[in-house]
PDB file of N, CA and C in Angstrom:
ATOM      1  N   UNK A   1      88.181  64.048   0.536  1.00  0.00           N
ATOM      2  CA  UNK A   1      86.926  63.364   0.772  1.00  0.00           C
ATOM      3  C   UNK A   1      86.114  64.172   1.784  1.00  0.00           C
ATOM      4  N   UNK A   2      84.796  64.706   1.818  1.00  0.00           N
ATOM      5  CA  UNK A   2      83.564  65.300   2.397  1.00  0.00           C
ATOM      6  C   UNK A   2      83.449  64.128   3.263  1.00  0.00           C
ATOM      7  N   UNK A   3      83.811  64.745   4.523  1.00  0.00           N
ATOM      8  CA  UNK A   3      82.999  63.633   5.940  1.00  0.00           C
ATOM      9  C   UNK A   3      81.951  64.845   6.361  1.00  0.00           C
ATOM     10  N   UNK A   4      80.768  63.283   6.303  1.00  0.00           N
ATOM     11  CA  UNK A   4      79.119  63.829   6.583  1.00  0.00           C
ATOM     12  C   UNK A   4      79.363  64.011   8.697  1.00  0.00           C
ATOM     13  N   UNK A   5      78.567  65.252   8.898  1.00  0.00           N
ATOM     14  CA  UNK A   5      78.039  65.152  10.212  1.00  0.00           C
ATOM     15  C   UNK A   5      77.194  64.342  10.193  1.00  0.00           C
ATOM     16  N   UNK A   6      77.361  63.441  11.421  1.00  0.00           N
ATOM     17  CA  UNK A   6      76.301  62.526  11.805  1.00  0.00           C
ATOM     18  C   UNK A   6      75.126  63.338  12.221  1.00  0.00           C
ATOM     19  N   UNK A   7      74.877  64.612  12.707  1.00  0.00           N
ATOM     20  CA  UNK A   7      73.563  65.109  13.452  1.00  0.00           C
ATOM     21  C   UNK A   7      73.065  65.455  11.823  1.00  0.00           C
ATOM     22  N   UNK A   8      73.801  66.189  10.504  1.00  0.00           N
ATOM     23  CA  UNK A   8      73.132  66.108   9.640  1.00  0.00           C
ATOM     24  C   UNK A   8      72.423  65.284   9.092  1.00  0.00           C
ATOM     25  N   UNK A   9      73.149  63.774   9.146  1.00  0.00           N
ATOM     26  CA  UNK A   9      72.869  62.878   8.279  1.00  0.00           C
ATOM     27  C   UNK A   9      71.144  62.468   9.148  1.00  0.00           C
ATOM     28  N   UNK A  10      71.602  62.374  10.670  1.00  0.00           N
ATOM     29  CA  UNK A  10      70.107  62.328  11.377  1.00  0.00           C
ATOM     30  C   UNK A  10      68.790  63.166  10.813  1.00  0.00           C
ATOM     31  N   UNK A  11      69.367  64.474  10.844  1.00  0.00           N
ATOM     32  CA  UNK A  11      68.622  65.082  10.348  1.00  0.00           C
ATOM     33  C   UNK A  11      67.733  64.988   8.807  1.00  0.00           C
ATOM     34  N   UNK A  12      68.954  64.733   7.886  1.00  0.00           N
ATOM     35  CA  UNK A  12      68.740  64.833   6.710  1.00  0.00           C
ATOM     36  C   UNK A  12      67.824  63.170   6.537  1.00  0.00           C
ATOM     37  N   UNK A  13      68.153  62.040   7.495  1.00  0.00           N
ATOM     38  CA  UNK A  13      66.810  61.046   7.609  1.00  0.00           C
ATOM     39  C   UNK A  13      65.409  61.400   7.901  1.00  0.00           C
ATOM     40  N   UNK A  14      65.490  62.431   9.092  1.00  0.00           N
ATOM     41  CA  UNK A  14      64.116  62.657   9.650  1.00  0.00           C
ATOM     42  C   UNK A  14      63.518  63.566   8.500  1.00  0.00           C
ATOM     43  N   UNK A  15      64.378  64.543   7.999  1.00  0.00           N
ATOM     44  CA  UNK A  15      63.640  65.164   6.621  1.00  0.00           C
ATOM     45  C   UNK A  15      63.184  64.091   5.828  1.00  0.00           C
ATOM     46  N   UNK A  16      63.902  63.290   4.951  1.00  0.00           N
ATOM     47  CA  UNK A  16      63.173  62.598   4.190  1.00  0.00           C
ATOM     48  C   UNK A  16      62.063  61.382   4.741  1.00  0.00           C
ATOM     49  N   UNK A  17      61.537  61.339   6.189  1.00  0.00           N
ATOM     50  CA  UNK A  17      60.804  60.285   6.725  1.00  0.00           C
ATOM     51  C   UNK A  17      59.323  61.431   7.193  1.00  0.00           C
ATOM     52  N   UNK A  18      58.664  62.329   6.670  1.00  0.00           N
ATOM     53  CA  UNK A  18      57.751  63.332   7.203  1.00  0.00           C
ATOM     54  C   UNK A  18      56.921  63.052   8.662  1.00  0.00           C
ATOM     55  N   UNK A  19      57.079  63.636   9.932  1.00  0.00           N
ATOM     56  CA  UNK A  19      56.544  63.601  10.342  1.00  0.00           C
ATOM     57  C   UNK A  19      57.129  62.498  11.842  1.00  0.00           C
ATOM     58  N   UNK A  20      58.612  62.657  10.995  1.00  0.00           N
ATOM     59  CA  UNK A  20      59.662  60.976  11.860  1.00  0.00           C
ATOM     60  C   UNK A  20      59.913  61.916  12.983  1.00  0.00           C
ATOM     61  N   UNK A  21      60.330  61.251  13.961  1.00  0.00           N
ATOM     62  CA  UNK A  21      60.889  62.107  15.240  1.00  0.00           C
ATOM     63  C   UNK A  21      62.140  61.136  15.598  1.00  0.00           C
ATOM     64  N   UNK A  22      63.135  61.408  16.147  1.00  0.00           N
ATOM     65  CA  UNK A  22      64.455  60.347  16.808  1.00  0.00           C
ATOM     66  C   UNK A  22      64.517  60.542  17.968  1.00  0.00           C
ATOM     67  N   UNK A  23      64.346  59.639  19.198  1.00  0.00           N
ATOM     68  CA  UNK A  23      64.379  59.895  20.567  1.00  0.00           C
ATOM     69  C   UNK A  23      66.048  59.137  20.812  1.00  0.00           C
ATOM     70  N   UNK A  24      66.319  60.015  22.274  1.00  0.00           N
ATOM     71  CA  UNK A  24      67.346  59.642  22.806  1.00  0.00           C
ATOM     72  C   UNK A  24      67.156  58.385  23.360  1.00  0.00           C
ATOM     73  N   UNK A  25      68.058  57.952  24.555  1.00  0.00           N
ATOM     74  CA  UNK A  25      67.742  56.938  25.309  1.00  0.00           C
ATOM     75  C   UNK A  25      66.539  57.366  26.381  1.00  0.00           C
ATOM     76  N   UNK A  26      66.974  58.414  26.992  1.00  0.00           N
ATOM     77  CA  UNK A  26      66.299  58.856  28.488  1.00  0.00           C
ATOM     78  C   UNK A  26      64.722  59.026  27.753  1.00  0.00           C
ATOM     79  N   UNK A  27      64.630  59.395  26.574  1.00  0.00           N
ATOM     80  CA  UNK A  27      63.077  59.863  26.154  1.00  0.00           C
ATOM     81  C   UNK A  27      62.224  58.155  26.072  1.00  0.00           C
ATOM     82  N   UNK A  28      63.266  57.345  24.957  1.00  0.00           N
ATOM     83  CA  UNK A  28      62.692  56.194  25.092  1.00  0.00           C
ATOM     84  C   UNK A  28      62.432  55.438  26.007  1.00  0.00           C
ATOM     85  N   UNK A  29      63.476  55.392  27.236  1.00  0.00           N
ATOM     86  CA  UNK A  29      62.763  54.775  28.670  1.00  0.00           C
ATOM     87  C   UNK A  29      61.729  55.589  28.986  1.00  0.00           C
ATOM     88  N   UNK A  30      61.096  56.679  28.667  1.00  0.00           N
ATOM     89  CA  UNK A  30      60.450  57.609  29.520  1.00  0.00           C
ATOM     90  C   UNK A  30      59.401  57.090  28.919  1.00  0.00           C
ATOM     91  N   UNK A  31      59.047  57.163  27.411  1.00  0.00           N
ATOM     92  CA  UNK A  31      57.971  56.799  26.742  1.00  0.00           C
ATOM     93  C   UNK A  31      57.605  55.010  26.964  1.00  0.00           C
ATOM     94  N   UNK A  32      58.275  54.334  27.280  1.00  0.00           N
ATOM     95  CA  UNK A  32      58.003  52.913  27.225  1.00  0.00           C
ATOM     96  C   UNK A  32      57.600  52.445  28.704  1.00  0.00           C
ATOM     97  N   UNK A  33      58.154  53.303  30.288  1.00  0.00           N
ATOM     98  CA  UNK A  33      58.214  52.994  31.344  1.00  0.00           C
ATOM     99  C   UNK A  33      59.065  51.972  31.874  1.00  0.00           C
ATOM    100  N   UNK A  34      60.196  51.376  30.858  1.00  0.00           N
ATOM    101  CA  UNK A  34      61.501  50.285  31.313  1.00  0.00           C
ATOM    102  C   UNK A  34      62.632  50.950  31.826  1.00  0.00           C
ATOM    103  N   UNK A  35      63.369  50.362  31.992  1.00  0.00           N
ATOM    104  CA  UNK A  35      64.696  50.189  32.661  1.00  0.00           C
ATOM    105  C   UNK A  35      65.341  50.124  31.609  1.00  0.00           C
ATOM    106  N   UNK A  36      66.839  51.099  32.064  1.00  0.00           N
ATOM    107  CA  UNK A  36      68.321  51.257  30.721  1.00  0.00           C
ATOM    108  C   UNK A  36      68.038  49.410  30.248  1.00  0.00           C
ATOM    109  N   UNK A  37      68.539  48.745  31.542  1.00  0.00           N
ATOM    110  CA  UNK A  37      69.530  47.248  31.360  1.00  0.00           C
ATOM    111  C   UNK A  37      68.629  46.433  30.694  1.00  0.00           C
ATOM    112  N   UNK A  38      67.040  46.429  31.053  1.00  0.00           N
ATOM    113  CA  UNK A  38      66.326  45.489  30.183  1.00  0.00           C
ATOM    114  C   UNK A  38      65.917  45.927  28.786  1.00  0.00           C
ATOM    115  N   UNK A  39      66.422  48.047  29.082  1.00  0.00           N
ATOM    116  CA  UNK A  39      65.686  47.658  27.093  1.00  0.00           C
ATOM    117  C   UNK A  39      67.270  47.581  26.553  1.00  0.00           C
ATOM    118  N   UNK A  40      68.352  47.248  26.730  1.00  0.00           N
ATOM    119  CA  UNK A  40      69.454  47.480  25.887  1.00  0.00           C
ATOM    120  C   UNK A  40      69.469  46.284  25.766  1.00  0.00           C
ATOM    121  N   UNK A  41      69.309  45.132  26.767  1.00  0.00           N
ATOM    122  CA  UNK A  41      69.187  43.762  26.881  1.00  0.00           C
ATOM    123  C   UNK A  41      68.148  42.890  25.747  1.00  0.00           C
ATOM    124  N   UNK A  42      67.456  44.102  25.504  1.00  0.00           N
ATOM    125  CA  UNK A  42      66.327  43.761  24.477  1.00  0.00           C
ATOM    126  C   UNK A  42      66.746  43.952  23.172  1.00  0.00           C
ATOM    127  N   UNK A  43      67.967  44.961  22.941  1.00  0.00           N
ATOM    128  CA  UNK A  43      68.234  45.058  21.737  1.00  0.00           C
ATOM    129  C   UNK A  43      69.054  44.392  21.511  1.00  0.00           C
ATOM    130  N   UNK A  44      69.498  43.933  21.921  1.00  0.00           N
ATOM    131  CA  UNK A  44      70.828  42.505  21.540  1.00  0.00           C
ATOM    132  C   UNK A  44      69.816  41.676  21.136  1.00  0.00           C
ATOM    133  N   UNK A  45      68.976  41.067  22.315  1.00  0.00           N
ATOM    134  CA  UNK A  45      68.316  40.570  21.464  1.00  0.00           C
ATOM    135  C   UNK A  45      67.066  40.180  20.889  1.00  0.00           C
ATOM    136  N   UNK A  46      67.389  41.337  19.941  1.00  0.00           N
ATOM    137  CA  UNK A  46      66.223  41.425  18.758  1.00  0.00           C
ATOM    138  C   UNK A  46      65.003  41.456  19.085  1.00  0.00           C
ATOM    139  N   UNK A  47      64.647  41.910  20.561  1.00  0.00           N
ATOM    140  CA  UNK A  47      63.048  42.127  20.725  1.00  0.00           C
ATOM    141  C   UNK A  47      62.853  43.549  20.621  1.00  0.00           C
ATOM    142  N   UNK A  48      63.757  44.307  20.902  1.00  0.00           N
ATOM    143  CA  UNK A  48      63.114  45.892  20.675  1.00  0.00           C
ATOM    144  C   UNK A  48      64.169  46.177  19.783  1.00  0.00           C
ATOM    145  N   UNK A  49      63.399  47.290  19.047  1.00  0.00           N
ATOM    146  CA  UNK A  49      64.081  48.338  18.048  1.00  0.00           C
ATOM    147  C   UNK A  49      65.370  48.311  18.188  1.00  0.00           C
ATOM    148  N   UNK A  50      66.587  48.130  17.073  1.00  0.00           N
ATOM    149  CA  UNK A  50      67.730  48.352  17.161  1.00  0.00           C
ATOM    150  C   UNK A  50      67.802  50.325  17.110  1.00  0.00           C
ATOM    151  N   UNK A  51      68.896  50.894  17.447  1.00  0.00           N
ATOM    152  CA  UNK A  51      68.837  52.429  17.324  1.00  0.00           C
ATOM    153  C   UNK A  51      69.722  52.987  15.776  1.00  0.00           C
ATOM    154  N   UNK A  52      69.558  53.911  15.819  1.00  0.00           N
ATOM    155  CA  UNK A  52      70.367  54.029  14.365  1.00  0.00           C
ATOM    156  C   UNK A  52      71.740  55.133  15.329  1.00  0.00           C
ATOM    157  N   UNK A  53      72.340  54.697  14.664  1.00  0.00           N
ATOM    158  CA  UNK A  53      74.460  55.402  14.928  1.00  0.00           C
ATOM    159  C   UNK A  53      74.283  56.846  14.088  1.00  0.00           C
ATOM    160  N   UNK A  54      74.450  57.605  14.976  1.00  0.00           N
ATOM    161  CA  UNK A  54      74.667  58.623  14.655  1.00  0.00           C
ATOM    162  C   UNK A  54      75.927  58.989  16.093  1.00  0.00           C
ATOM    163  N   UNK A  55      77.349  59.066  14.982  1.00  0.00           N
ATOM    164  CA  UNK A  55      78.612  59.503  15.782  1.00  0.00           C
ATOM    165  C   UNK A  55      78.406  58.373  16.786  1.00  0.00           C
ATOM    166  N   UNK A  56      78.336  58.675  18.146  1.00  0.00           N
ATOM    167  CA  UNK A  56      78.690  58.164  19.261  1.00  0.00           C
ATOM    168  C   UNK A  56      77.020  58.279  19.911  1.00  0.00           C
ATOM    169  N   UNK A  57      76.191  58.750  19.314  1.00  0.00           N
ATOM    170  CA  UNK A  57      74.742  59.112  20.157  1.00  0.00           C
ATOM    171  C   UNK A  57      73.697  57.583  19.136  1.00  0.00           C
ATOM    172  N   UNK A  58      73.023  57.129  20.314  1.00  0.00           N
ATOM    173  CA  UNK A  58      72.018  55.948  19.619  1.00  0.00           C
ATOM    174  C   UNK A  58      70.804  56.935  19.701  1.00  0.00           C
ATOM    175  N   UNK A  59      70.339  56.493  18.709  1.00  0.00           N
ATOM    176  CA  UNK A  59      68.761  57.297  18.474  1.00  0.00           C
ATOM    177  C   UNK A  59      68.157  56.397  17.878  1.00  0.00           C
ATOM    178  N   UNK A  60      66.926  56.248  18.250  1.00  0.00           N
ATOM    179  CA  UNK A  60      65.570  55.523  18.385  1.00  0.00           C
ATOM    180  C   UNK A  60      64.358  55.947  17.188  1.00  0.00           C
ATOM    181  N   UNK A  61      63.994  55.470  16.492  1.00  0.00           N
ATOM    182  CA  UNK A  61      62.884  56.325  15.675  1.00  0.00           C
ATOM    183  C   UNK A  61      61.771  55.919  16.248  1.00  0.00           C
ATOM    184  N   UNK A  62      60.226  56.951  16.468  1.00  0.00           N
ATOM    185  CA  UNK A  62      60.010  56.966  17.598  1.00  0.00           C
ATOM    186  C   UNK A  62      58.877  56.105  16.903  1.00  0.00           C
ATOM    187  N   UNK A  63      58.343  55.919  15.594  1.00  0.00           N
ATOM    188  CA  UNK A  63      57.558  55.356  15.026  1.00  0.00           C
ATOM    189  C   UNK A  63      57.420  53.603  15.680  1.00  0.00           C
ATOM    190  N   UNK A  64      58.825  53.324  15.683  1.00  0.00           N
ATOM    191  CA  UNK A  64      59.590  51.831  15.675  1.00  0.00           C
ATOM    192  C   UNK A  64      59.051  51.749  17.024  1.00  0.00           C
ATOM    193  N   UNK A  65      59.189  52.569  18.121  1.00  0.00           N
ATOM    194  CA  UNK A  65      59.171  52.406  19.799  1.00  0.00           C
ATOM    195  C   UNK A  65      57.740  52.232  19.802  1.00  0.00           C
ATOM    196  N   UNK A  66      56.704  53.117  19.080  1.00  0.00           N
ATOM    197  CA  UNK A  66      55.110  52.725  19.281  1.00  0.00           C
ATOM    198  C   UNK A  66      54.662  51.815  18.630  1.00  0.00           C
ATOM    199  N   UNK A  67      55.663  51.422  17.886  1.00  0.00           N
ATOM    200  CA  UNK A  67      54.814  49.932  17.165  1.00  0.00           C
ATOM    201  C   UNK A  67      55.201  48.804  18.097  1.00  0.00           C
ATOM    202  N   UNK A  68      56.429  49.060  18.802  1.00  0.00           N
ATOM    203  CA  UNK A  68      56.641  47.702  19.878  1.00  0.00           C
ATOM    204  C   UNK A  68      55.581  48.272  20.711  1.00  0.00           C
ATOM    205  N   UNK A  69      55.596  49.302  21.138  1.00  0.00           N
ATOM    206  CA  UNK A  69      54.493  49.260  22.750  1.00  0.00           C
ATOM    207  C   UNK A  69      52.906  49.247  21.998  1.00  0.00           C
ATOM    208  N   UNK A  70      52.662  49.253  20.623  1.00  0.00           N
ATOM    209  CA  UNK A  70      51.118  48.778  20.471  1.00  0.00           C
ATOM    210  C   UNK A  70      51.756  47.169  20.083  1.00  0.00           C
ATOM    211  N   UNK A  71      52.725  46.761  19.632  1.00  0.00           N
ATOM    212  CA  UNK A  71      52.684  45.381  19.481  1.00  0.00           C
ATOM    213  C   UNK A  71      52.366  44.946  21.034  1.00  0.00           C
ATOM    214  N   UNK A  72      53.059  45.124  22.600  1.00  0.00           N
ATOM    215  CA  UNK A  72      53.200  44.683  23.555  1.00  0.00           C
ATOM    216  C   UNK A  72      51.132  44.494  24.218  1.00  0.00           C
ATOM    217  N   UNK A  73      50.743  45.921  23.998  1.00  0.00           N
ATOM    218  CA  UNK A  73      48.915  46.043  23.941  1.00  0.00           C
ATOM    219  C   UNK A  73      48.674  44.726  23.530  1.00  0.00           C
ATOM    220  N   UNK A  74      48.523  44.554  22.044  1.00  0.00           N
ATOM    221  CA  UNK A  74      47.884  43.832  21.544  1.00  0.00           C
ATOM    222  C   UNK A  74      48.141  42.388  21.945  1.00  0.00           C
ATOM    223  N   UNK A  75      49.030  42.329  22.359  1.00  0.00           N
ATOM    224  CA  UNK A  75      49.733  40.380  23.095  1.00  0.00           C
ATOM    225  C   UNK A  75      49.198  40.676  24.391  1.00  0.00           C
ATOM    226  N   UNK A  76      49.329  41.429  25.341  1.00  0.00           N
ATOM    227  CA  UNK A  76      48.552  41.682  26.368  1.00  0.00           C
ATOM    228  C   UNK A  76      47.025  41.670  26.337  1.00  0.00           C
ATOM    229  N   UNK A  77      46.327  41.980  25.214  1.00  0.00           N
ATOM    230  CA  UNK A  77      44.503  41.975  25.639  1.00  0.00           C
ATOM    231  C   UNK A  77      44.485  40.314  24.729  1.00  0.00           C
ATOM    232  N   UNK A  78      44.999  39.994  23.792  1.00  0.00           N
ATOM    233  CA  UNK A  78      44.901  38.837  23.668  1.00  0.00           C
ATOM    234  C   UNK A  78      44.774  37.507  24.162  1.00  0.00           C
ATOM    235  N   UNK A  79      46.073  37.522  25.145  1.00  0.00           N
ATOM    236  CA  UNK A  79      46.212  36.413  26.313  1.00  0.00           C
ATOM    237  C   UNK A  79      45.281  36.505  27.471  1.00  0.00           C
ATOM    238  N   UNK A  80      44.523  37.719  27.410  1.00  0.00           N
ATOM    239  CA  UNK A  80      43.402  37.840  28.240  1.00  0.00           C
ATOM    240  C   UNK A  80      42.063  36.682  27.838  1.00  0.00           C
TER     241      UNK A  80
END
């Protein structure tokens, strides 16, 4: 039986998604401005992006991370 590399299989997603990017953890706190404990806290439950498994590394698609932080915009100028 052929066991797939997980960095391929990452890869071989972001090929077929044009234009996809996969962030680590440290990039996604960097891009969002949160904390490890509240965004992992968030993915349990179900308010931010779950990550996709690749081996032992979580990766983020980065599409998913700007649609929560323009979803977060748009609830923010609203309640204004």
């Amino acid at each position: 039986m052929h066991q797939t590399n997980p960095r391929e299989s990452a890869a071989a997603f972001v090929a077929a998604q044009p234009g996809e990017t996969l962030l680590r953890l440290p990039q996604v706190l960097a891009v969002t401005g949160r904390g490890r404990t509240s965004t992992l806290d968030d993915v349990k439950a179900g308010t931010f992006p779950k990550p996709i498994k690749c081996g032992s590394a979580s990766l983020w698609l980065h599409s998913e991370v700007q649609a929560w932080i323009e979803a977060r915009v748009r609830e923010s100028r609203a309640a204004k």
